[in-house]
Each structure stands twice: as C-alpha cells, then as structure tokens.
PDB file of N, CA and C in Angstrom:
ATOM      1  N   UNK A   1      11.689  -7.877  24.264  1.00  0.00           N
ATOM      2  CA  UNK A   1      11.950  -6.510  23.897  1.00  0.00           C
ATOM      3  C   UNK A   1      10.627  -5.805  23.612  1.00  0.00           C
ATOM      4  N   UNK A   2      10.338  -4.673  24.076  1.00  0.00           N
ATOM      5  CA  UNK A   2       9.453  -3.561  23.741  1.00  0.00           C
ATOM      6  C   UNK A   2       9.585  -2.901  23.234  1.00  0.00           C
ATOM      7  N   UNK A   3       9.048  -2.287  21.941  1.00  0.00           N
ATOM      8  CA  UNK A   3       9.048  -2.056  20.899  1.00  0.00           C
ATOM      9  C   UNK A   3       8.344  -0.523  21.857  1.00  0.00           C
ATOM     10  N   UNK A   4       9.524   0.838  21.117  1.00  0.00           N
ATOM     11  CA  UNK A   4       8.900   2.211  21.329  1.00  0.00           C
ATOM     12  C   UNK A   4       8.998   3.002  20.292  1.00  0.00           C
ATOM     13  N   UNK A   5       8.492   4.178  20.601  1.00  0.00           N
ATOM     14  CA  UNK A   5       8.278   5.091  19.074  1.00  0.00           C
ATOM     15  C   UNK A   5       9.564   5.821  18.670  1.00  0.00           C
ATOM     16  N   UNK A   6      10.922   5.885  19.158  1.00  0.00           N
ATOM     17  CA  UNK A   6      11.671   6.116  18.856  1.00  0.00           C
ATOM     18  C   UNK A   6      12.805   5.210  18.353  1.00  0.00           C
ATOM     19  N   UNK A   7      11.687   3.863  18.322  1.00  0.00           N
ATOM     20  CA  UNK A   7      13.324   2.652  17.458  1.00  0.00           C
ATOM     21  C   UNK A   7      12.785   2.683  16.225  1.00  0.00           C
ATOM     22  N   UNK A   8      13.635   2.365  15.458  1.00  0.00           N
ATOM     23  CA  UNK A   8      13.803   2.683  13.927  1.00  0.00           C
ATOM     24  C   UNK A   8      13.326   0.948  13.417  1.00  0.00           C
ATOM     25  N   UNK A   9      12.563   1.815  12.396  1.00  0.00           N
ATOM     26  CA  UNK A   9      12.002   0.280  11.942  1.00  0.00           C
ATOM     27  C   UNK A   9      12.479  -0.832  11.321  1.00  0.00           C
ATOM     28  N   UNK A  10      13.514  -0.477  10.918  1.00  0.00           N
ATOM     29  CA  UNK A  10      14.797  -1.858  10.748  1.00  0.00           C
ATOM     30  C   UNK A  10      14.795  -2.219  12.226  1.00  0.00           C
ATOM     31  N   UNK A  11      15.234  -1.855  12.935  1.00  0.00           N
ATOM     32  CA  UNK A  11      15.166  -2.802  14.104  1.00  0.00           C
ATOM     33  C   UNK A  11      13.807  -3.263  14.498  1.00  0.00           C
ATOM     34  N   UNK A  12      13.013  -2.732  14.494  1.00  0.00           N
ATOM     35  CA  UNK A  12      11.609  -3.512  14.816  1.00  0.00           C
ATOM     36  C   UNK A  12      11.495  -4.684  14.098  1.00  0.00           C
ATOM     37  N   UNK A  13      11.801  -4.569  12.903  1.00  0.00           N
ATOM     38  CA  UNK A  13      11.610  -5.420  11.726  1.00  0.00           C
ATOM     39  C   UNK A  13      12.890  -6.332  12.087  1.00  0.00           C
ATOM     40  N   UNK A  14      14.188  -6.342  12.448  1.00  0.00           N
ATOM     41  CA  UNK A  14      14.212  -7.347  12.583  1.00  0.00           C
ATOM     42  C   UNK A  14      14.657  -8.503  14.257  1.00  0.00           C
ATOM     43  N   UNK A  15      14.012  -7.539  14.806  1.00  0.00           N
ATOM     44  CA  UNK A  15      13.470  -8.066  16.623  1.00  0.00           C
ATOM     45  C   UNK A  15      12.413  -8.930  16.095  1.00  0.00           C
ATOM     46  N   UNK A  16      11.319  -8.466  15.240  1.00  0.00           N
ATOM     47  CA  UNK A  16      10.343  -9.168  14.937  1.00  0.00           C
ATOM     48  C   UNK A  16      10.620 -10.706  14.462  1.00  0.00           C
ATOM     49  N   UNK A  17      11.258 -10.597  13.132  1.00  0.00           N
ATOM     50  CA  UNK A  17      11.680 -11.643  12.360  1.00  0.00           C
ATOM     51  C   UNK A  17      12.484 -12.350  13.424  1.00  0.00           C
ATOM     52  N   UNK A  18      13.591 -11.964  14.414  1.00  0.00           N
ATOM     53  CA  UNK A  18      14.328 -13.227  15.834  1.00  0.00           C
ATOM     54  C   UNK A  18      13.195 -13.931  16.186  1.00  0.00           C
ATOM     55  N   UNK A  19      12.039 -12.875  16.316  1.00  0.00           N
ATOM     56  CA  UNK A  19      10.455 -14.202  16.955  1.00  0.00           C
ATOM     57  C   UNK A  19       9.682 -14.727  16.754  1.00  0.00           C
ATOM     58  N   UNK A  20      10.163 -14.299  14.739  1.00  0.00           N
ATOM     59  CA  UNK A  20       9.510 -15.234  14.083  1.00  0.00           C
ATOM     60  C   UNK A  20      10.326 -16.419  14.027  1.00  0.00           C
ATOM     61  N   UNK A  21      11.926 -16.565  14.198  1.00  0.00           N
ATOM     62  CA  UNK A  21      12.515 -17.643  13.745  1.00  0.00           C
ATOM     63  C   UNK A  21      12.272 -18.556  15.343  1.00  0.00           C
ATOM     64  N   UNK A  22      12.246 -17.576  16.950  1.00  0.00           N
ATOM     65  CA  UNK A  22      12.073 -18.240  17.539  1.00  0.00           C
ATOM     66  C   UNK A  22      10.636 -19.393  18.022  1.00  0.00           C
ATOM     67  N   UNK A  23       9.874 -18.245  17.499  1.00  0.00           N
ATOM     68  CA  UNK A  23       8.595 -19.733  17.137  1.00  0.00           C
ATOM     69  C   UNK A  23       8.900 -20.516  16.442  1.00  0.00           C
ATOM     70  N   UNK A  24       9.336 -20.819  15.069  1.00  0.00           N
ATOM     71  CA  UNK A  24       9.749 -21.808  14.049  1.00  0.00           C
ATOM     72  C   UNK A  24      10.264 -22.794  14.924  1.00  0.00           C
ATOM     73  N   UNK A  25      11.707 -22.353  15.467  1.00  0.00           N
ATOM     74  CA  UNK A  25      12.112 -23.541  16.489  1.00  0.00           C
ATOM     75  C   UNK A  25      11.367 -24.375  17.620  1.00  0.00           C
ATOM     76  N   UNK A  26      10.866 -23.509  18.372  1.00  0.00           N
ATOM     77  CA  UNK A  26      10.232 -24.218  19.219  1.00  0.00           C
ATOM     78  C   UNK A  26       9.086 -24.989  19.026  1.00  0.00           C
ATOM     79  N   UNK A  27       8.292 -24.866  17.967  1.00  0.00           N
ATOM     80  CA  UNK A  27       7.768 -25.699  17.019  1.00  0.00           C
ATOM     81  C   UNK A  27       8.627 -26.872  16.106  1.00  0.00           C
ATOM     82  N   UNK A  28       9.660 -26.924  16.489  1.00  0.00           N
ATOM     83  CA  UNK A  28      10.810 -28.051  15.727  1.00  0.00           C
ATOM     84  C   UNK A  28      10.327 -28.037  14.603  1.00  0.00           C
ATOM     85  N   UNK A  29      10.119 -27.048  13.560  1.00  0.00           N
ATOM     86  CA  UNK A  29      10.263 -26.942  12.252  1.00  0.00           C
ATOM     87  C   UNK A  29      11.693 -26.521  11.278  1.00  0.00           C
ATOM     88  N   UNK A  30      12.074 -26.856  10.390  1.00  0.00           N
ATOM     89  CA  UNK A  30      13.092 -26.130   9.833  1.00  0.00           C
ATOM     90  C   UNK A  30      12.287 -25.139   8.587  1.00  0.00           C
ATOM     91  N   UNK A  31      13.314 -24.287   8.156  1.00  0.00           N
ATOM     92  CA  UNK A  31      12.834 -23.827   7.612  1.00  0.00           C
ATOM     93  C   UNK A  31      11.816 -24.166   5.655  1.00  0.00           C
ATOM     94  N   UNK A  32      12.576 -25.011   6.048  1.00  0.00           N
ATOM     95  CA  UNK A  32      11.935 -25.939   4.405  1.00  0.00           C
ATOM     96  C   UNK A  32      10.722 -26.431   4.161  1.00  0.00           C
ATOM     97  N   UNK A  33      10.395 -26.792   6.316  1.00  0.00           N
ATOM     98  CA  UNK A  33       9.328 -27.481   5.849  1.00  0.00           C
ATOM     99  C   UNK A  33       8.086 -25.942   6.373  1.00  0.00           C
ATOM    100  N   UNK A  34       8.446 -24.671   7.075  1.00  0.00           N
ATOM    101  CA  UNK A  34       7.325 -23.512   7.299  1.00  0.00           C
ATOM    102  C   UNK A  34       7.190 -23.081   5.792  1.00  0.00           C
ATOM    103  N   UNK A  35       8.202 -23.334   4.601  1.00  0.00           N
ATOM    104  CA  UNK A  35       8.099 -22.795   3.373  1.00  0.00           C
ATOM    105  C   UNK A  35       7.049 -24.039   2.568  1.00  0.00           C
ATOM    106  N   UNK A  36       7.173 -25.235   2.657  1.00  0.00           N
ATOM    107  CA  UNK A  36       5.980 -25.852   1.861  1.00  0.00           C
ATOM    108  C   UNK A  36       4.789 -25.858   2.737  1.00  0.00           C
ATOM    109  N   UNK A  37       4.644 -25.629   4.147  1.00  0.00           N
ATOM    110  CA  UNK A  37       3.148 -25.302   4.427  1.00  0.00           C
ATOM    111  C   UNK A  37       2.629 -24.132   4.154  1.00  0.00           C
ATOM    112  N   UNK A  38       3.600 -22.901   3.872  1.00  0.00           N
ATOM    113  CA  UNK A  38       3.180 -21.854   3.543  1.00  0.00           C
ATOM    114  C   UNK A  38       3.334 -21.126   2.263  1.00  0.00           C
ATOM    115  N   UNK A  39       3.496 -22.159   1.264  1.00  0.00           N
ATOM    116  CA  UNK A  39       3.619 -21.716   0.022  1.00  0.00           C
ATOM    117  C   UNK A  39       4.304 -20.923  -0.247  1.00  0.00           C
ATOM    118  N   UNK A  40       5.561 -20.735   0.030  1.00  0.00           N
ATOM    119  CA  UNK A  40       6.940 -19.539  -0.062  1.00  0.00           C
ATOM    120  C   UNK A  40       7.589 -20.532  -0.469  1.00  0.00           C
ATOM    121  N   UNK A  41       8.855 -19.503  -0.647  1.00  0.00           N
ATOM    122  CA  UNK A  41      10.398 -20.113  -0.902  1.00  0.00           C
ATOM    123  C   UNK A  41      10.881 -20.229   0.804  1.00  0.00           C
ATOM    124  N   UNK A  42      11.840 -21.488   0.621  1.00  0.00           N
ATOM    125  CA  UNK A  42      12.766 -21.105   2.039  1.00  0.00           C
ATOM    126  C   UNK A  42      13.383 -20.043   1.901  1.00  0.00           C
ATOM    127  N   UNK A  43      13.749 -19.527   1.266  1.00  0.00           N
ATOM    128  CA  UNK A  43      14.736 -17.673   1.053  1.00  0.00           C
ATOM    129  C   UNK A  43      13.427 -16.599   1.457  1.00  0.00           C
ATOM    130  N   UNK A  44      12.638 -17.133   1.419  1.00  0.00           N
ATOM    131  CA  UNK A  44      11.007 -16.264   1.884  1.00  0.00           C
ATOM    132  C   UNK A  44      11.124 -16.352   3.223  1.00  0.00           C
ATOM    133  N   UNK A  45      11.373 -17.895   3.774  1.00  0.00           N
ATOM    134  CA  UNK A  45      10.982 -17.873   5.246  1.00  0.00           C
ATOM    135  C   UNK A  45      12.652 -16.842   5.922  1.00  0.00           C
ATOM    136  N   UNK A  46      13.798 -17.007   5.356  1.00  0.00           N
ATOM    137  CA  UNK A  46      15.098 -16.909   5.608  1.00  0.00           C
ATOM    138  C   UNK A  46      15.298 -15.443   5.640  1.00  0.00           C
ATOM    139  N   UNK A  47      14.433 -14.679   4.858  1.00  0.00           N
ATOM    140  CA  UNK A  47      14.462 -12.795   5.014  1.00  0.00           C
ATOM    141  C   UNK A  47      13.044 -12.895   5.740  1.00  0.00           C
ATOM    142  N   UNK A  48      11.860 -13.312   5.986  1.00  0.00           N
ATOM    143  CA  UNK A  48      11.275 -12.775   6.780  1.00  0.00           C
ATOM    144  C   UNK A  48      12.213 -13.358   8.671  1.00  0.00           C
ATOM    145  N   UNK A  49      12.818 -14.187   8.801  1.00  0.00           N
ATOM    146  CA  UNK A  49      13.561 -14.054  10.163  1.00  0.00           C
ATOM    147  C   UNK A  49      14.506 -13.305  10.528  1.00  0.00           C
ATOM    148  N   UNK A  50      14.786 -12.623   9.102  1.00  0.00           N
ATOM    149  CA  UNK A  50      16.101 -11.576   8.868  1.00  0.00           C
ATOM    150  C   UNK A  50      15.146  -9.820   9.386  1.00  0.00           C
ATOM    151  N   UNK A  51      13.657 -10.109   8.988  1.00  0.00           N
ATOM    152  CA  UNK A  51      13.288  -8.750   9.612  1.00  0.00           C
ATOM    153  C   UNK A  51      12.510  -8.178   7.996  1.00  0.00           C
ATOM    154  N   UNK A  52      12.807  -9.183   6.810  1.00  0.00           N
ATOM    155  CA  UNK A  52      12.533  -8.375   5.202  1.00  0.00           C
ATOM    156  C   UNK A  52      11.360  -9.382   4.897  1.00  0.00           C
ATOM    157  N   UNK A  53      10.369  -9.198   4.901  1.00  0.00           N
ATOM    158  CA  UNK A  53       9.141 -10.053   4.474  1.00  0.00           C
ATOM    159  C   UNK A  53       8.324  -8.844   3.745  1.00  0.00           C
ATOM    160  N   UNK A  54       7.650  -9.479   3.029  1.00  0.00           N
ATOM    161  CA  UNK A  54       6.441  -8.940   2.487  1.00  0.00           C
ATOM    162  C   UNK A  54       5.430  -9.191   3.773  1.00  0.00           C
ATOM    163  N   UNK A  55       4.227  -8.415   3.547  1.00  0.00           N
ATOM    164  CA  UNK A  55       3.047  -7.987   4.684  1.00  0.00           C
ATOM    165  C   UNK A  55       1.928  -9.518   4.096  1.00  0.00           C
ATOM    166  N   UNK A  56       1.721 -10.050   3.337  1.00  0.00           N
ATOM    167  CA  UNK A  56       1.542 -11.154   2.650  1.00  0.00           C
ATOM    168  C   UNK A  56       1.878 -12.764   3.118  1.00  0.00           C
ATOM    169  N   UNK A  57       3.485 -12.721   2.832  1.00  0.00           N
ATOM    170  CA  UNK A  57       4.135 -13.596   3.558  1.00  0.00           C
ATOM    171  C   UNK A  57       4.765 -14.042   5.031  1.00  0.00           C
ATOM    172  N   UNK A  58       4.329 -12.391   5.509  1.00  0.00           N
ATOM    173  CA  UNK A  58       4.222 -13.207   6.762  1.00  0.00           C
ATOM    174  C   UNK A  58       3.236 -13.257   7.272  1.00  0.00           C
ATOM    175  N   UNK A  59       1.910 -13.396   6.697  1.00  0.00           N
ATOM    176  CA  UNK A  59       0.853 -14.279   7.072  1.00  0.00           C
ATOM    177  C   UNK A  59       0.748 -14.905   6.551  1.00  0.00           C
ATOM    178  N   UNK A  60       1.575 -15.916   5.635  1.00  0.00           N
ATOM    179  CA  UNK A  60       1.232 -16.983   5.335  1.00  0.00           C
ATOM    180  C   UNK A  60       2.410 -17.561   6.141  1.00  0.00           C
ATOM    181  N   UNK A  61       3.469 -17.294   6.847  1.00  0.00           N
ATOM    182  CA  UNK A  61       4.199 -17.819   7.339  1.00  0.00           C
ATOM    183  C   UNK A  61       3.749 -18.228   8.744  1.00  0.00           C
ATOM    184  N   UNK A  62       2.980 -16.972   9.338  1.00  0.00           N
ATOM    185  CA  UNK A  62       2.279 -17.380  10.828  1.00  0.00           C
ATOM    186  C   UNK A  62       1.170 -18.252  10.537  1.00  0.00           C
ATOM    187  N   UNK A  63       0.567 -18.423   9.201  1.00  0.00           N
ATOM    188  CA  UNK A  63      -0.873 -19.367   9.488  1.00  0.00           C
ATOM    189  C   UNK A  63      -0.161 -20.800   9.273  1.00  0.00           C
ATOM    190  N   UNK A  64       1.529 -20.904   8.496  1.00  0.00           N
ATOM    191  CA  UNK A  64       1.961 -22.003   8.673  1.00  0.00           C
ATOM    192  C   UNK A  64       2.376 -22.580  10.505  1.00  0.00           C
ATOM    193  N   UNK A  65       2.633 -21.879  11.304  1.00  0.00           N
ATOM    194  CA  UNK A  65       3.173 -21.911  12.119  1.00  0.00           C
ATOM    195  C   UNK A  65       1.991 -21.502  13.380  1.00  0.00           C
ATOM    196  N   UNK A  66       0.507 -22.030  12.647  1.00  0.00           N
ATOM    197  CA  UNK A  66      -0.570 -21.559  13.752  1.00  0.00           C
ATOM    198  C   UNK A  66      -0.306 -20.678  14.526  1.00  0.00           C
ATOM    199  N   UNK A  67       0.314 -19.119  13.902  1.00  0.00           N
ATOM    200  CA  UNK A  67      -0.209 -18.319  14.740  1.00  0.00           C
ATOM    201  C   UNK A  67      -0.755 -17.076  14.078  1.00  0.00           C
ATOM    202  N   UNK A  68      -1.444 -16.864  13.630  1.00  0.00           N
ATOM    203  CA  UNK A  68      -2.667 -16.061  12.820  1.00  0.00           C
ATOM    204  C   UNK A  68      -3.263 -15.774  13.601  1.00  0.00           C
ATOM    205  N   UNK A  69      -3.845 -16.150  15.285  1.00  0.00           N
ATOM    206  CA  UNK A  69      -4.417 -15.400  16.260  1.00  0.00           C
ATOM    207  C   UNK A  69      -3.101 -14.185  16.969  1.00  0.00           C
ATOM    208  N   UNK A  70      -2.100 -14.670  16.726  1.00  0.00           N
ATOM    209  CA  UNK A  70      -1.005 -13.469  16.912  1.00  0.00           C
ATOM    210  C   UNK A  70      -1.059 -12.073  16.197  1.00  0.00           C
ATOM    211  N   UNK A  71      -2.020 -12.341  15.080  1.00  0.00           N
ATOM    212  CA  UNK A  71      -1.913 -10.599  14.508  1.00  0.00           C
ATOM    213  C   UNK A  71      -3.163  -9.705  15.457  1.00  0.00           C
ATOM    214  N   UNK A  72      -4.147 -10.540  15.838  1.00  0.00           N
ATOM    215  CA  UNK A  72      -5.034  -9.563  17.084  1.00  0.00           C
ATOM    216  C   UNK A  72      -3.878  -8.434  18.161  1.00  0.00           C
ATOM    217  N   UNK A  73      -3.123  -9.476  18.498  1.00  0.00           N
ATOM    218  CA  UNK A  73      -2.377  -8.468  19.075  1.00  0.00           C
ATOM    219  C   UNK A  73      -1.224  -7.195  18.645  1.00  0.00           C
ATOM    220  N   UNK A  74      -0.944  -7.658  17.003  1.00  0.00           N
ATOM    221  CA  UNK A  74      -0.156  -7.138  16.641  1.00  0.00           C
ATOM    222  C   UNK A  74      -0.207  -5.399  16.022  1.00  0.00           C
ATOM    223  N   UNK A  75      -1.862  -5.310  16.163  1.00  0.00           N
ATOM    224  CA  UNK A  75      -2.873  -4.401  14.981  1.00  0.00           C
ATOM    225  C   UNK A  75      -4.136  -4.116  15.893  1.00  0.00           C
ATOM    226  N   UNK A  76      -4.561  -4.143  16.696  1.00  0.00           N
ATOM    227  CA  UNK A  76      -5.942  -4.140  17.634  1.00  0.00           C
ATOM    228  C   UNK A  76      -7.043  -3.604  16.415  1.00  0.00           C
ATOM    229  N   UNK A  77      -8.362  -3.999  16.234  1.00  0.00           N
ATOM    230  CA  UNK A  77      -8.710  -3.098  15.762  1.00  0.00           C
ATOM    231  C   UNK A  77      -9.308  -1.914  16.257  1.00  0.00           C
ATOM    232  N   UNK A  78      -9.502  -1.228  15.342  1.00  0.00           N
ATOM    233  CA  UNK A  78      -9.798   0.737  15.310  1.00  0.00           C
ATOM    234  C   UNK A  78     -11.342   0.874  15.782  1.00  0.00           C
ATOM    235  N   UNK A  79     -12.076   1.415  16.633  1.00  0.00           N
ATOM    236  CA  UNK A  79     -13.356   1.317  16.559  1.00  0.00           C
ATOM    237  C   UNK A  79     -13.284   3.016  16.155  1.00  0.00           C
ATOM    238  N   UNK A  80     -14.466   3.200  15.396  1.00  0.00           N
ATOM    239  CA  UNK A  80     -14.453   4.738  15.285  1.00  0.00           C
ATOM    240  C   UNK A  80     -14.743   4.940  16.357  1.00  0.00           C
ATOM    241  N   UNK A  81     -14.537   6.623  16.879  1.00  0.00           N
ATOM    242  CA  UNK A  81     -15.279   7.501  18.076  1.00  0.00           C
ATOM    243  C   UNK A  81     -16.435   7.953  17.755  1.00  0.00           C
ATOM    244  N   UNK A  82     -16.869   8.044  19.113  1.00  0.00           N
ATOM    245  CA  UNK A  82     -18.463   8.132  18.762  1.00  0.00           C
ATOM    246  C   UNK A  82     -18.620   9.915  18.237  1.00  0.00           C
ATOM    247  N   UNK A  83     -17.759  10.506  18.352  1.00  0.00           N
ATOM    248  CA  UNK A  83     -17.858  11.936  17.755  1.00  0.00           C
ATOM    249  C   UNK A  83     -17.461  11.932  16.240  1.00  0.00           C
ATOM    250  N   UNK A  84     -17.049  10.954  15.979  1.00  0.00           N
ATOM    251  CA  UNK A  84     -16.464  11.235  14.414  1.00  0.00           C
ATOM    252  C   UNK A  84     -17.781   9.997  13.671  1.00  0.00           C
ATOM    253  N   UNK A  85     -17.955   9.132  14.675  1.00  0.00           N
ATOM    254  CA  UNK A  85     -19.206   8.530  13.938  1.00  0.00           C
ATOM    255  C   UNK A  85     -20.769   9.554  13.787  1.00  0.00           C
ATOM    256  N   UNK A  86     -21.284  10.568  14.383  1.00  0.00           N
ATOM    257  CA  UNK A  86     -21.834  11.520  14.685  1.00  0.00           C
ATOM    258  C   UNK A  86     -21.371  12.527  13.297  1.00  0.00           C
ATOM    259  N   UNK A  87     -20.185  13.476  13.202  1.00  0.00           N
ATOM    260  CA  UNK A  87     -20.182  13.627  12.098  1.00  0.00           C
ATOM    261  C   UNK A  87     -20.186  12.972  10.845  1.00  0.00           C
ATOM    262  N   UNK A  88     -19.624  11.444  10.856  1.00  0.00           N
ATOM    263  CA  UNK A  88     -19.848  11.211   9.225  1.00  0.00           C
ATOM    264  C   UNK A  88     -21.630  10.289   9.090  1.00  0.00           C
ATOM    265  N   UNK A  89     -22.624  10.758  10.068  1.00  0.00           N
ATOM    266  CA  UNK A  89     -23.762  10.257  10.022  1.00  0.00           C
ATOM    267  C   UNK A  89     -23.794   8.952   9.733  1.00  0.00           C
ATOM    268  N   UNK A  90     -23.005   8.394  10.530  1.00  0.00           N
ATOM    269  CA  UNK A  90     -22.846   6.910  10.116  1.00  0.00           C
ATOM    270  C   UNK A  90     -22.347   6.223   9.132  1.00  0.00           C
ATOM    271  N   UNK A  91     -21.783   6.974   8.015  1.00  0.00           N
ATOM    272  CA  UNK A  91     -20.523   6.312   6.812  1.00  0.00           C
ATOM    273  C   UNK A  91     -19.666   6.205   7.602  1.00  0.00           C
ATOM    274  N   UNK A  92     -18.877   5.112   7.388  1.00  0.00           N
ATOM    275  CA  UNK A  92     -17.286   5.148   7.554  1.00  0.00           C
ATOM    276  C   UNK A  92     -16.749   5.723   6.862  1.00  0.00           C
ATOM    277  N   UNK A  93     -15.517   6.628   7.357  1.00  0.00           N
ATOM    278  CA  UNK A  93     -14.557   6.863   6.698  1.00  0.00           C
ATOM    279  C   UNK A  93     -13.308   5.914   5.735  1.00  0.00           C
ATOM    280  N   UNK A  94     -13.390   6.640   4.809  1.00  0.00           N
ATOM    281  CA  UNK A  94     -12.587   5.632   3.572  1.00  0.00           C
ATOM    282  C   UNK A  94     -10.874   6.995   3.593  1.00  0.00           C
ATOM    283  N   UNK A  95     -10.876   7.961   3.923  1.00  0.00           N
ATOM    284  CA  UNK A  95      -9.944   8.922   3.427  1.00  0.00           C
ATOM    285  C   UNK A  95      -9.806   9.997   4.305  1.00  0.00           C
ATOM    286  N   UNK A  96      -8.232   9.893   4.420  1.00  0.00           N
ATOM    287  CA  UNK A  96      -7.889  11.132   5.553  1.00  0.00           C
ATOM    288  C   UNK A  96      -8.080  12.251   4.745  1.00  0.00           C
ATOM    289  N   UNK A  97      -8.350  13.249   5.251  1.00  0.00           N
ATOM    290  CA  UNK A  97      -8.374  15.034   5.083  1.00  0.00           C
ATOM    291  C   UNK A  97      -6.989  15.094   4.669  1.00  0.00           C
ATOM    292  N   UNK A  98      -5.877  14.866   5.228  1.00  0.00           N
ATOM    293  CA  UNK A  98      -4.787  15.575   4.954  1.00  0.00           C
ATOM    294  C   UNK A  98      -4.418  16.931   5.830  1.00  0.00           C
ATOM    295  N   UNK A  99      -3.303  17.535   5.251  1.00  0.00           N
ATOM    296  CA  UNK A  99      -3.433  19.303   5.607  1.00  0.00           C
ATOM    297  C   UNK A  99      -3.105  19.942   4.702  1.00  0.00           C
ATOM    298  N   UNK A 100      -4.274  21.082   5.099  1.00  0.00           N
ATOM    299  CA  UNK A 100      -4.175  21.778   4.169  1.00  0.00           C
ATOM    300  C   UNK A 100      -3.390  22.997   4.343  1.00  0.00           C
ATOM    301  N   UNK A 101      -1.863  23.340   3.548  1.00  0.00           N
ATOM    302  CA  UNK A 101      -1.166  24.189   3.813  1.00  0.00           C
ATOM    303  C   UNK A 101      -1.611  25.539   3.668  1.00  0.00           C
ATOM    304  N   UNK A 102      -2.624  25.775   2.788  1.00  0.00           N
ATOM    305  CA  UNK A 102      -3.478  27.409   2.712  1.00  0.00           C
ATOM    306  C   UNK A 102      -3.842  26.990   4.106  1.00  0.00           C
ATOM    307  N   UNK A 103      -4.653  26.881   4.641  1.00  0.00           N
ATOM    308  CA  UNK A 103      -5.154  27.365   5.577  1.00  0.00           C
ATOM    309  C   UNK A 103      -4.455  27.493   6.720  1.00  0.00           C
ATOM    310  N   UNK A 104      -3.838  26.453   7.026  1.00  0.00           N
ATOM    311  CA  UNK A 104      -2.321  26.145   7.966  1.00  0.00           C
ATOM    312  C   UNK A 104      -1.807  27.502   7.819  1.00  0.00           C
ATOM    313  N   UNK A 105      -1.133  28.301   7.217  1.00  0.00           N
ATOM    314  CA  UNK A 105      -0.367  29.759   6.908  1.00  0.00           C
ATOM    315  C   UNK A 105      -1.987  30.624   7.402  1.00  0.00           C
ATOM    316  N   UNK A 106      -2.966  30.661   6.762  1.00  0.00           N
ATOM    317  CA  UNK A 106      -3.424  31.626   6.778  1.00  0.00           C
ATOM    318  C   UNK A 106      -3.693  32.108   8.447  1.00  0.00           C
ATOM    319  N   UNK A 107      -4.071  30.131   9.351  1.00  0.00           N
ATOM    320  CA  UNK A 107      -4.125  30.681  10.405  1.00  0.00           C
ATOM    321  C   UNK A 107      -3.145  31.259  11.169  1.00  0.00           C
ATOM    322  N   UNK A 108      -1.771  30.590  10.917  1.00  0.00           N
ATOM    323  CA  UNK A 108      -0.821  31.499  11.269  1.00  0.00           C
ATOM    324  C   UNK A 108      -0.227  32.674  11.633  1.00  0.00           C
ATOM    325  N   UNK A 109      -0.691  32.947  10.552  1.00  0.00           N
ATOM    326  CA  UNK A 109      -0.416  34.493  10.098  1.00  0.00           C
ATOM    327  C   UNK A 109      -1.552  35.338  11.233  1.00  0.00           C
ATOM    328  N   UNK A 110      -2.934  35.193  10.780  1.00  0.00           N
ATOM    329  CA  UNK A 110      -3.782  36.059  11.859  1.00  0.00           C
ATOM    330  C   UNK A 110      -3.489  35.862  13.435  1.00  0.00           C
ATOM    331  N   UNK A 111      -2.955  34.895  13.641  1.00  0.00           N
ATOM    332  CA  UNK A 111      -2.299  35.278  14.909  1.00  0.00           C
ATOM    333  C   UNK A 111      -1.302  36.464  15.645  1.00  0.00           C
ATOM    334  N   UNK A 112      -1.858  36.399  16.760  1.00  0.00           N
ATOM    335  CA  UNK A 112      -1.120  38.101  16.990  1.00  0.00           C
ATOM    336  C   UNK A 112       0.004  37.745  18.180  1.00  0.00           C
ATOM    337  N   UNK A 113       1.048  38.137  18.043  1.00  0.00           N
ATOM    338  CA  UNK A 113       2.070  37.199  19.109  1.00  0.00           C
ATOM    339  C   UNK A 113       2.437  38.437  19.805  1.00  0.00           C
TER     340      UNK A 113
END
C-alpha cells in the first residue's frame, strides 16, 4: 500500500503497524520475545501493530527487529536550500516564521480586484 496525502492518519498508522507485525513474523518472533529485546511491554509491541505506538517505541521495536536502517527511508533527511542557507548566513534554522495575520489582511486588502 502507498501511502497519499489524502489518507487519514489512523489509517497510515495502522497499515504501518500490519508491517510492523508483518516483519515480526517473518522474523519468527512472537511478540514476547520483540518486547524483552526491546525493553517494552508485549501490550507495547500489541498497539504498536494495532497502528498506537509512541515515536520512542517504535524504535526500539525496529532496533529489536534489526530494522533501524528502515527509518532512512521513512524520514529522508532535509538538506537546507542553498537560498535559505544564503539568507540565514550559514545558521541553521531552529524556528518557523509562522503567519503573520496583520500582514496577511493588510496585503489583502491593498489589492485591487
């Protein structure tokens, strides 16, 4: 399944967790024993296959189940652009701008339709 921007994240969440339980299996693990390599409860491993994990536990559930090279694909990382590295003179950014609703209206408004 391919995951698009119009499925709702309960279902992502728990398409996800079916492939987390289907690695478990095919690794012939039960769930008792991905919970003592990964320091959870089995009711830990049993809602993250349900789709309900903490962001925590299920990396400790994939590094039980050697796959911790699976989050590269899950997250790519971000490289800044070279135009936004140019304005922040080489800091990284720590904090979005936001919007700002004054100005949002004000440009609005001077528009001539």
């Amino acid at each position: 399944m391919q995951f698009h921007r119009n499925d709702f994240p309960t279902s992502i969440a728990e398409a996800l967790g079916s492939r987390l339980k289907r690695a478990r299996l095919n690794k012939n693990f039960t769930q008792n024993e991905v919970a003592q390599l990964a320091w959870v409860s089995r009711r830990t491993v049993l809602n993250a296959e349900k789709g309900d994990v903490r962001l925590v536990d299920l990396i400790a559930i994939l590094h039980a189940l050697d796959l911790v090279d699976q989050l590269n694909l899950f997250l790519a990382e971000q490289p800044l652009s070279p135009v936004q590295l140019l304005k922040l003179r080489g800091n990284i950014r720590k904090r979005a701008s936001g919007k700002n609703e004054k100005n949002n209206n004000q440009s609005l408004e001077s528009l001539d339709w």
